[in-house]
N, C-alpha and C. Protein backbone atom coordinates (compact mmCIF):
# COMPACT_ATOMS: atom_id res chain seq x y z
N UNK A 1 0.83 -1.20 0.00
CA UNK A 1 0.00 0.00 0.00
C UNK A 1 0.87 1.26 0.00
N UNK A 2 1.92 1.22 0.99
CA UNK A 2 2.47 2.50 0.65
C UNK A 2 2.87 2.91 -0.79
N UNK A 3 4.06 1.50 -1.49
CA UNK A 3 4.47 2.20 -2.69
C UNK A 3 3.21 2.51 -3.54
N UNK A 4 1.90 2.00 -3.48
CA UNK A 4 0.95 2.01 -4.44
C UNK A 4 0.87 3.96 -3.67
N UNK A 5 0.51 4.22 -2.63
CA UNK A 5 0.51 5.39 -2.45
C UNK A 5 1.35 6.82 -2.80
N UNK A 6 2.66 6.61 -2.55
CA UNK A 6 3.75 7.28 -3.08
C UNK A 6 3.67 6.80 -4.87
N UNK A 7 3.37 6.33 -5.54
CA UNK A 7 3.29 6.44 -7.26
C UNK A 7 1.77 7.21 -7.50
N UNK A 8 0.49 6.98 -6.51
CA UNK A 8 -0.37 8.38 -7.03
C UNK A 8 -0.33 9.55 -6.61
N UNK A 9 0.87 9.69 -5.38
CA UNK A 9 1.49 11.00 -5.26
C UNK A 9 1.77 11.74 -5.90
N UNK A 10 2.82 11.03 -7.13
CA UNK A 10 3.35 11.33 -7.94
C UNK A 10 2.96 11.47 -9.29
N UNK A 11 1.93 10.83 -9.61
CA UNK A 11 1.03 10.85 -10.82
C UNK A 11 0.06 12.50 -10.42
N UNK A 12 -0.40 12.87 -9.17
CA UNK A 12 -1.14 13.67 -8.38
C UNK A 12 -0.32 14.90 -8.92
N UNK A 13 1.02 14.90 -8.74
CA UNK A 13 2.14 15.77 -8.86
C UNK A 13 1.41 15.74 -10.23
N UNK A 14 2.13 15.31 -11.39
CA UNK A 14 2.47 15.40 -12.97
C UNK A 14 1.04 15.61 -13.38
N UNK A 15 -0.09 15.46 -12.74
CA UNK A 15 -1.48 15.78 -12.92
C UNK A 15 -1.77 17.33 -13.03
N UNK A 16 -1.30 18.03 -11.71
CA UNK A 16 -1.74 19.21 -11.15
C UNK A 16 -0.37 20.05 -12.11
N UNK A 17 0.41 19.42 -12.54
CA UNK A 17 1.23 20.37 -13.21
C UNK A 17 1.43 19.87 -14.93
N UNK A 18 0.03 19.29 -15.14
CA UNK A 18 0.51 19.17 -16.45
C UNK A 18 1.76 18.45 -17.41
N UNK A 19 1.59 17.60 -16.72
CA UNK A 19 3.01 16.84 -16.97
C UNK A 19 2.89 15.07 -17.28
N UNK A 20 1.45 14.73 -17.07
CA UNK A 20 1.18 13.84 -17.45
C UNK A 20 1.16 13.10 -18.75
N UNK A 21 1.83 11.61 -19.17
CA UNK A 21 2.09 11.09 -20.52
C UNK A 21 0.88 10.44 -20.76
N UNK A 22 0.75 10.14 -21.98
CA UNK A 22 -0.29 9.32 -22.24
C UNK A 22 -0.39 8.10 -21.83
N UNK A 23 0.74 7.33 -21.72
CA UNK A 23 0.80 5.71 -21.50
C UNK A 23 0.82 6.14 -19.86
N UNK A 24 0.63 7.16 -18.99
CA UNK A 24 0.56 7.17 -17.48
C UNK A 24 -1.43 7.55 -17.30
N UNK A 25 -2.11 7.51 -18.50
CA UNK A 25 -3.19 7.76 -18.20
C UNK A 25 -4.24 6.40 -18.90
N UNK A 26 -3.33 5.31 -19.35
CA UNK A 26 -3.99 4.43 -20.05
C UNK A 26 -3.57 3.08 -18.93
N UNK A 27 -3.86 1.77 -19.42
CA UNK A 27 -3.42 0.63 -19.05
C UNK A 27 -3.83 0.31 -17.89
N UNK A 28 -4.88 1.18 -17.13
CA UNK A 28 -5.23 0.74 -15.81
C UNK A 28 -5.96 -0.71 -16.13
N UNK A 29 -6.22 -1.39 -14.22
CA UNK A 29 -7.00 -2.58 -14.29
C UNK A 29 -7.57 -2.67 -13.10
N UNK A 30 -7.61 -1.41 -12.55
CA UNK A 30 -8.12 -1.47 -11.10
C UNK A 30 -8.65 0.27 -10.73
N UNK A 31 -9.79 0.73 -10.34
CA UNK A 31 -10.19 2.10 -10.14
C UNK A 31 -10.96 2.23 -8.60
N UNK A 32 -10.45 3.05 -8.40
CA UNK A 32 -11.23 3.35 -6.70
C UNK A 32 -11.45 5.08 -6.95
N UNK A 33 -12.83 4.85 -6.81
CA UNK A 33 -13.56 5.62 -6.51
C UNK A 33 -14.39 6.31 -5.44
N UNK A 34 -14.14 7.68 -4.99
CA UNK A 34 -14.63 8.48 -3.64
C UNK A 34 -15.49 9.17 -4.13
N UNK A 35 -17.01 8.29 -3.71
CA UNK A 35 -17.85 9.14 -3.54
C UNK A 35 -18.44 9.57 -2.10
N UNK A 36 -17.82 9.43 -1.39
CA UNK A 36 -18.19 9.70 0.36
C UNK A 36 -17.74 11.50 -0.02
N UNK A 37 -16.91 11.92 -0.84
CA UNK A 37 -16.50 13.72 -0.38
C UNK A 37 -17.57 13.84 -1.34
N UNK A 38 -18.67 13.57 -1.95
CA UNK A 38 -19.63 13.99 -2.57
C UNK A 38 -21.26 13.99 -1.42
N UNK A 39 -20.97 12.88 -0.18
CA UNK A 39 -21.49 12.80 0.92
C UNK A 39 -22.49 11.22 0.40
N UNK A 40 -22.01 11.02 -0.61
CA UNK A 40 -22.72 9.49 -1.19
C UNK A 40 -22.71 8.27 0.26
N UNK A 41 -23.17 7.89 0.17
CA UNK A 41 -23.56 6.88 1.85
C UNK A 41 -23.40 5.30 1.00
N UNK A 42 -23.37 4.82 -0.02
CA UNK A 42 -24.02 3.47 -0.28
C UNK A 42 -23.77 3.68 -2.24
N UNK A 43 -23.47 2.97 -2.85
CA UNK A 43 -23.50 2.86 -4.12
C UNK A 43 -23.12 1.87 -5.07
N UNK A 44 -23.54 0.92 -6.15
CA UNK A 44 -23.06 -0.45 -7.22
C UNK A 44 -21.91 0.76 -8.40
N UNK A 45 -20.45 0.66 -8.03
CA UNK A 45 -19.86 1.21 -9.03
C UNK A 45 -20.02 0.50 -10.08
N UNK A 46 -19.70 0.77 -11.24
CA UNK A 46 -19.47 0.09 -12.22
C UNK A 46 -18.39 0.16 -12.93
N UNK A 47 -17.71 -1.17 -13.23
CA UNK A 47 -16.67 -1.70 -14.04
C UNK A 47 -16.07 -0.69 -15.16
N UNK A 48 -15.19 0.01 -15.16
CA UNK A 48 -14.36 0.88 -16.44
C UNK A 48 -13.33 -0.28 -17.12
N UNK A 49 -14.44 -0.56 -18.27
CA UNK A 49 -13.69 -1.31 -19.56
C UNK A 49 -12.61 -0.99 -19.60
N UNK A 50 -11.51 -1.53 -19.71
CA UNK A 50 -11.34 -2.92 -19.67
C UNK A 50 -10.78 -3.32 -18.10
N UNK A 51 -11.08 -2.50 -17.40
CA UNK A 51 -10.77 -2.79 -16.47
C UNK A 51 -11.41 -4.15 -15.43
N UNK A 52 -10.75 -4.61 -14.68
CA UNK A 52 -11.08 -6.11 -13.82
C UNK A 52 -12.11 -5.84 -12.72
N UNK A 53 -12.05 -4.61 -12.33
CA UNK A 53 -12.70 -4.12 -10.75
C UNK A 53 -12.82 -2.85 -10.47
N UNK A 54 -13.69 -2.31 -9.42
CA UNK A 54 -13.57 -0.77 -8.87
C UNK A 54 -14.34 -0.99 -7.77
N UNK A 55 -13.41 0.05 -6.71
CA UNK A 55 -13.27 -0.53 -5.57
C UNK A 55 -14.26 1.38 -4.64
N UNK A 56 -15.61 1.31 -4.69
CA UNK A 56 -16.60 2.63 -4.32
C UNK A 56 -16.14 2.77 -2.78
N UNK A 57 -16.02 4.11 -2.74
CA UNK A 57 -15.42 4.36 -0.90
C UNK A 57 -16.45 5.50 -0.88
N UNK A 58 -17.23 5.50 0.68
CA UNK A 58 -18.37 6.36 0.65
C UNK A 58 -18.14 7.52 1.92
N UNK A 59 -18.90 7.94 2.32
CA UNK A 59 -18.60 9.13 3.44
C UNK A 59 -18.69 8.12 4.85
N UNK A 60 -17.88 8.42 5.46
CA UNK A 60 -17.79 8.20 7.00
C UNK A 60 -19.16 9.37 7.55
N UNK A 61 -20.33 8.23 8.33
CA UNK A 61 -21.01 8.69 8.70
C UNK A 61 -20.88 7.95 10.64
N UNK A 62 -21.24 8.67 10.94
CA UNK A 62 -21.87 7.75 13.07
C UNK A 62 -23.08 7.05 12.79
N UNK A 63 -22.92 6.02 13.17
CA UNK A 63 -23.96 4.53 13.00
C UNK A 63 -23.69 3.94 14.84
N UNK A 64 -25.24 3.49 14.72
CA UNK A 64 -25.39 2.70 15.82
C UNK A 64 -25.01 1.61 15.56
N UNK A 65 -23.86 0.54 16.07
CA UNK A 65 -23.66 -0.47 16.53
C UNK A 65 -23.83 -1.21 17.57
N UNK A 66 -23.76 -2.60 17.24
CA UNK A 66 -23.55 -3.48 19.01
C UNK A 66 -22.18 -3.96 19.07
N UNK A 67 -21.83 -3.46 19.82
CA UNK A 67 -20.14 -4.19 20.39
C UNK A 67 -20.46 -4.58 21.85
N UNK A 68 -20.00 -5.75 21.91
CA UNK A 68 -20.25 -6.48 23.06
C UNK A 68 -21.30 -6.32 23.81
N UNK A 69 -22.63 -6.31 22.73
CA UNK A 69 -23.84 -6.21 23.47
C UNK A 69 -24.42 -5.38 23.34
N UNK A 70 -23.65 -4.09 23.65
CA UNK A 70 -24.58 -2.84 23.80
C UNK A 70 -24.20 -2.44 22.43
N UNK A 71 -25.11 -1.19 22.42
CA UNK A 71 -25.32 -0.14 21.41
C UNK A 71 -24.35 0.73 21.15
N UNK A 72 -23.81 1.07 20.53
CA UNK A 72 -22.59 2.14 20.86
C UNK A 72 -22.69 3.20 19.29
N UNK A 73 -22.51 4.55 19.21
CA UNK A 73 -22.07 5.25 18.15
C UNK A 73 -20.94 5.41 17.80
N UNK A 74 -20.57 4.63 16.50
CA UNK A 74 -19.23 4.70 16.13
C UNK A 74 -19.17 5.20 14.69
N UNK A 75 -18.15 5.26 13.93
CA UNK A 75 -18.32 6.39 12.48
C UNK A 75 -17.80 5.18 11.57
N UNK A 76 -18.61 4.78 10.42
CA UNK A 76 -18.72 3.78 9.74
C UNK A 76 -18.59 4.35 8.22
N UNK A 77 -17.95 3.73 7.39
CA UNK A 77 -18.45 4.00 5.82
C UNK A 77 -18.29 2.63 5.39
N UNK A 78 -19.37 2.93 4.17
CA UNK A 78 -19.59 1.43 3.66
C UNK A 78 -18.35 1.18 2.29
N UNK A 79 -18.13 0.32 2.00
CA UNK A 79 -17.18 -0.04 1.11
C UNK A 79 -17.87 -1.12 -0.37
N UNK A 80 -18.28 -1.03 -0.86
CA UNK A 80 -18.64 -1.70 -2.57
C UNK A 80 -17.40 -1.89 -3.69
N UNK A 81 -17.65 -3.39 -3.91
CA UNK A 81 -16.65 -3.79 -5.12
C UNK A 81 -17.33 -4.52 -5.91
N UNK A 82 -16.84 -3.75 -6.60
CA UNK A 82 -17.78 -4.38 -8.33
C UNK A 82 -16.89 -5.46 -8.90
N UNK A 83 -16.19 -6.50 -9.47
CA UNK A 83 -15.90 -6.96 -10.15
C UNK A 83 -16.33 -7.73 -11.72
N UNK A 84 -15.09 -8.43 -12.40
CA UNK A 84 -15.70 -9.29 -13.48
C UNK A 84 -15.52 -10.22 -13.07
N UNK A 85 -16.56 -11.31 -12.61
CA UNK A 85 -16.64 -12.94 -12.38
C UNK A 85 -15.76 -13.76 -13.32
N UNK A 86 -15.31 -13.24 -14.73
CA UNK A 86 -14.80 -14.19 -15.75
C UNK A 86 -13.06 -14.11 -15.04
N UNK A 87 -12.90 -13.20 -14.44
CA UNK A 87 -11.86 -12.80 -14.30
C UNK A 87 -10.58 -13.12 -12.35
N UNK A 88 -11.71 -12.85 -11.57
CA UNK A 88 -11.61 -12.75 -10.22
C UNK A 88 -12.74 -13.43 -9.75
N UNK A 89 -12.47 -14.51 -8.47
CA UNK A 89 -13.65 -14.88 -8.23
C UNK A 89 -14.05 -14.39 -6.87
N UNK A 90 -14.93 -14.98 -6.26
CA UNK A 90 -16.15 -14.16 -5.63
C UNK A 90 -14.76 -14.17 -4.32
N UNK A 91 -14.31 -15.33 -3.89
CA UNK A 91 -13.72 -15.65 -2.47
C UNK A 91 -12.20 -14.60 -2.40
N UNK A 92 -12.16 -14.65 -3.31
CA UNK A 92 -10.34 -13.73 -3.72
C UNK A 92 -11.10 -11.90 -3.64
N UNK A 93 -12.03 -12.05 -4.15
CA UNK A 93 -12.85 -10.47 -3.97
C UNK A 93 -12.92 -10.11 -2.19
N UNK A 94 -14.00 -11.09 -1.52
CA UNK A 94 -14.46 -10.93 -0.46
C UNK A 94 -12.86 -10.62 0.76
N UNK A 95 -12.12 -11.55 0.64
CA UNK A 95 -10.70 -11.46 1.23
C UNK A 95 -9.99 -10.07 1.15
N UNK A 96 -10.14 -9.41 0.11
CA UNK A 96 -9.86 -8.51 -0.63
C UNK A 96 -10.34 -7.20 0.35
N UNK A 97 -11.67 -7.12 0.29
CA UNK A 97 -12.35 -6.34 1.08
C UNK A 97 -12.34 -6.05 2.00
N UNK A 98 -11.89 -7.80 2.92
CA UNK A 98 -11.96 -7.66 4.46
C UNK A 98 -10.43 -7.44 5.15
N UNK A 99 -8.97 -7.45 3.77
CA UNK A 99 -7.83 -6.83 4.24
C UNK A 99 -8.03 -4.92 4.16
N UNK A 100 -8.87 -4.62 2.95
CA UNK A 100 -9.12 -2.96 3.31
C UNK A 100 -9.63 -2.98 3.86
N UNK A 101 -10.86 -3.72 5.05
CA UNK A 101 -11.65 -3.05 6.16
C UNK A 101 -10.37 -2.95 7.45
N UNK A 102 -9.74 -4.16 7.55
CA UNK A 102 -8.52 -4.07 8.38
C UNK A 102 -7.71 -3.22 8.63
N UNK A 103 -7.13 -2.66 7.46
CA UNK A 103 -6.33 -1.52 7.50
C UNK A 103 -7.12 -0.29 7.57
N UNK A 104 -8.44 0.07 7.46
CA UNK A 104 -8.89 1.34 7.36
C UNK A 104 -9.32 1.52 8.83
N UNK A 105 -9.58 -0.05 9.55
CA UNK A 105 -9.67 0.08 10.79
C UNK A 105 -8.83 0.56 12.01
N UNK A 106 -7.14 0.15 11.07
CA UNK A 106 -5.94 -0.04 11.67
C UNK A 106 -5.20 0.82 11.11
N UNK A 107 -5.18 2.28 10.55
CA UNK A 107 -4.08 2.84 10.04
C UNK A 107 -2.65 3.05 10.16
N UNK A 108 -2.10 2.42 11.48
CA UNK A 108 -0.95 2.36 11.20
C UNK A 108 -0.20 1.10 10.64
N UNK A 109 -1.26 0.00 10.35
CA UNK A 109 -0.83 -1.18 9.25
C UNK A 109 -0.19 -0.59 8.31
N UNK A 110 -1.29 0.50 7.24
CA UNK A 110 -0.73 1.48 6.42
C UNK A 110 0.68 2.19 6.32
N UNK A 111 0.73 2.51 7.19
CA UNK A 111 2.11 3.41 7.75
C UNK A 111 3.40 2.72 8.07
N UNK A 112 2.90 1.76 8.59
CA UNK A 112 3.75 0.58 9.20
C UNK A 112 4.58 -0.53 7.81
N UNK A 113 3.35 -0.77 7.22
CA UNK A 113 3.31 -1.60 5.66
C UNK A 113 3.46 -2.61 6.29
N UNK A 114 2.39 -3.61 7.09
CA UNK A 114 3.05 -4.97 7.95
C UNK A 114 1.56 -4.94 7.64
């Protein structure tokens, strides 16, 4: 995760200054999309040909939970992945999901890269 982070730093960079190549704006196979800074709560992204997957991140809202019983308000966003079945299957997806709920739970995994 980090190096994936530090290369859209840097794409972020050559973006905002115009400096971007063509073969740095083609060849993707994977898209994550933020619609939570739009205040979106819940959404089915859909697949960008030719791409394999896209991975919808929504707004952190406070939700009632039960942790150990009781009720508690804690700040939740929901997470949606679209995939192609011909391609990725359902169990390699779901795994997938539940290492980004981990780390978004755990940010210094992130930081850490462990």
């Amino acid at each position: 995760m980090a190096e994936i982070e530090k290369k859209i730093k840097e794409l972020a960079v050559k973006g905002r200054d115009g400096k971007l190549k063509v073969e740095e704006l083609t060849g993707g196979n994977f898209t994550i999309t933020n619609g939570g800074v739009f205040g979106s709560l819940m959404s089915t992204p859909i697949i960008n040909p030719p791409q394999s997957a896209i991975l919808g991140m929504h707004a952190i809202k406070d939700r009632p939970m039960a942790v150990n019983g009781q009720v508690v308000i804690q700040p939740m966003m929901y997470l949606a992945l679209s995939y192609d079945h011909r391609l990725i299957d359902g169990k390699e997806s779901v795994g997938y999901l539940v290492t980004v709920k981990e780390m978004l739970e755990d940010p210094a995994r992130l930081l850490l890269d462990v």
